[in-house]
Protein backbone atom coordinates (compact mmCIF):
# COMPACT_ATOMS: atom_id res chain seq x y z
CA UNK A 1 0.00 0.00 0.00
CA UNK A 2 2.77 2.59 0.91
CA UNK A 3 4.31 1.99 -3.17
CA UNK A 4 0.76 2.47 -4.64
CA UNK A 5 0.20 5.62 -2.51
CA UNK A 6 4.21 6.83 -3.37
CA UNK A 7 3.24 6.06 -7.13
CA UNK A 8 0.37 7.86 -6.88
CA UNK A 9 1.63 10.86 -5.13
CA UNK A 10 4.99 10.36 -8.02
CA UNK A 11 1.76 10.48 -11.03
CA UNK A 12 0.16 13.53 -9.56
CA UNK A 13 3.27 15.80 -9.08
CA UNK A 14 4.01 14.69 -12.74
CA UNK A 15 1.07 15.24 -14.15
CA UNK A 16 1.06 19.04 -12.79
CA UNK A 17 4.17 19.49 -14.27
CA UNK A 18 3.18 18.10 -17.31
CA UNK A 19 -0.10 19.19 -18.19
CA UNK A 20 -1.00 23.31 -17.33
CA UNK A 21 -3.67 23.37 -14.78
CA UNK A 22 -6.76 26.28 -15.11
CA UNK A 23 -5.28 28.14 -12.37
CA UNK A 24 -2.28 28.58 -13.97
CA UNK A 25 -2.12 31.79 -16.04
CA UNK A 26 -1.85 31.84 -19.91
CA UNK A 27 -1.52 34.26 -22.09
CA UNK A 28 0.76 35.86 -24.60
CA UNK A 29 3.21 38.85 -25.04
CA UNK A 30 3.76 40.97 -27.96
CA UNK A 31 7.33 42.50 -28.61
CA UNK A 32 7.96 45.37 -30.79
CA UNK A 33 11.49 45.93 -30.56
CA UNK A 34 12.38 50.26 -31.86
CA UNK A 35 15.57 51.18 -33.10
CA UNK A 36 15.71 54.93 -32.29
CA UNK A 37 18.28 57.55 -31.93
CA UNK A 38 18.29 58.79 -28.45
CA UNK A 39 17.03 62.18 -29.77
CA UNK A 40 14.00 60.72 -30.67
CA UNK A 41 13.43 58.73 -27.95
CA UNK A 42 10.66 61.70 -25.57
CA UNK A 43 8.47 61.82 -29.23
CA UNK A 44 8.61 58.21 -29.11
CA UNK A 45 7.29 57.89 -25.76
CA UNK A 46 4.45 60.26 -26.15
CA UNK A 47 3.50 58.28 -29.13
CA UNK A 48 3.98 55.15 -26.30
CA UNK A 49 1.66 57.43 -23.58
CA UNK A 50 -0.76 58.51 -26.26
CA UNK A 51 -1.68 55.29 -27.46
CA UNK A 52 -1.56 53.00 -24.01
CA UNK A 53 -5.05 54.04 -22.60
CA UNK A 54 -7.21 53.30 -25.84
CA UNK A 55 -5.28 49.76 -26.39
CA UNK A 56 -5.74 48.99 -22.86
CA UNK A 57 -9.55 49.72 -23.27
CA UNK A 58 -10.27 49.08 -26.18
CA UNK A 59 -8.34 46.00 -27.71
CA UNK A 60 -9.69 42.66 -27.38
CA UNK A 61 -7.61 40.46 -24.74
CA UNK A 62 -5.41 43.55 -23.71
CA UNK A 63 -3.77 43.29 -20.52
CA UNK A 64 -0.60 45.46 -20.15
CA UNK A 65 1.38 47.51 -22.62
CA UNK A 66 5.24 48.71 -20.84
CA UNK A 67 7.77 50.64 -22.06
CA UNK A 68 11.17 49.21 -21.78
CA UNK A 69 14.31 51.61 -22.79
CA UNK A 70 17.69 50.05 -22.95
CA UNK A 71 20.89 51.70 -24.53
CA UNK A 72 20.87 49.95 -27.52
CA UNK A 73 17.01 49.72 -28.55
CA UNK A 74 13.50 50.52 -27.06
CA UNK A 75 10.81 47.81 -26.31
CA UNK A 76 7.25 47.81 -26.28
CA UNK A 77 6.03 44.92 -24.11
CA UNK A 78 2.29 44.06 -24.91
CA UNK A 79 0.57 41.46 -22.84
CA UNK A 80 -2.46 39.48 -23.96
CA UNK A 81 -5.31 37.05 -23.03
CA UNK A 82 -4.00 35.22 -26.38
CA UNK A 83 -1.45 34.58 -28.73
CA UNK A 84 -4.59 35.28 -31.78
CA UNK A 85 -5.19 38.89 -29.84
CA UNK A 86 -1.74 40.08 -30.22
CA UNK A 87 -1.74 38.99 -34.06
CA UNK A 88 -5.08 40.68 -34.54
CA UNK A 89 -3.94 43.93 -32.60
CA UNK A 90 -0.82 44.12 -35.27
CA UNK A 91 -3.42 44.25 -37.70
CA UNK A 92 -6.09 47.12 -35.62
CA UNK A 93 -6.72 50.20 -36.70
CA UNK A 94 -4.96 51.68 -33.84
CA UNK A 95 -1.72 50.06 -34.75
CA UNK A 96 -1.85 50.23 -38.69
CA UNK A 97 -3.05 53.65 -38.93
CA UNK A 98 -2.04 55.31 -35.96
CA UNK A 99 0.97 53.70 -33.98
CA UNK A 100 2.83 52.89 -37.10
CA UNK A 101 1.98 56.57 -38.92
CA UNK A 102 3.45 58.19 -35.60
CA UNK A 103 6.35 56.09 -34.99
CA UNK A 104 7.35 55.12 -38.12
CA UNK A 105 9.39 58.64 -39.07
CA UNK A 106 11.51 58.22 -35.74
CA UNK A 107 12.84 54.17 -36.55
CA UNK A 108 16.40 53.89 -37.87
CA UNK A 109 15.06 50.70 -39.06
CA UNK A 110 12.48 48.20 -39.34
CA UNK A 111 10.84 46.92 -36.40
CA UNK A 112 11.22 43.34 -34.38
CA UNK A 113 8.00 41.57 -34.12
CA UNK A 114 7.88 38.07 -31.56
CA UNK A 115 5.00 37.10 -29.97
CA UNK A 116 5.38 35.12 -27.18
CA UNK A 117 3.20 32.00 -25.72
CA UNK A 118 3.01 32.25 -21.60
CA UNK A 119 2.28 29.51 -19.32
């Protein structure tokens, strides 16, 4: 009895590892890496400022939106319900017509685009 109940205990831990639960959290991150010349970087971020209240309310599955700034680059961190939410926001309005229009005069060069999968 004490191996079934070690087995047992052995399958369970296992199978939490194994197989997400519905308490874990899932979602999905989109990253929009900027190369921008440090001059441009304030115009940038009031295009970032401008534009994080109306995604925030009014994108489907939108759940954060940060502004990372290293040396090198600048990073727009969108989070997400799901991975089909950030591919749909990259095609919005908001993005296409408005986030792109502003932005796209202070890029040295063409964005990065990943999504990510969370668990």
């Amino acid at each position: 009895m004490k191996y079934l109940t070690r087995s047992y205990t052995t399958l369970s831990l296992l199978a939490c590892l194994a197989i997400p639960s519905l308490s874990m959290a899932e979602g999905a991150y989109l990253e929009i890496t900027l190369d921008i010349e440090e001059k441009n970087r304030p115009a940038a971020g009031s295009v970032y400022s401008k534009y994080k209240a109306p995604f925030l309310g009014n994108i489907a599955g939108a759940q954060s939106k940060e502004l990372l700034i290293r040396d090198e680059d600048v990073q727009v961190l969108h989070g997400f319900e799901t991975t089909e939410q950030a591919q749909a926001y990259l095609k919005s309005t908001i993005f296409t017509q408005d986030v792109v229009r502003e932005l796209g005069p202070l890029l040295k060069s063409d964005p990065e685009i990943r999504i990510y999968q969370s668990h």
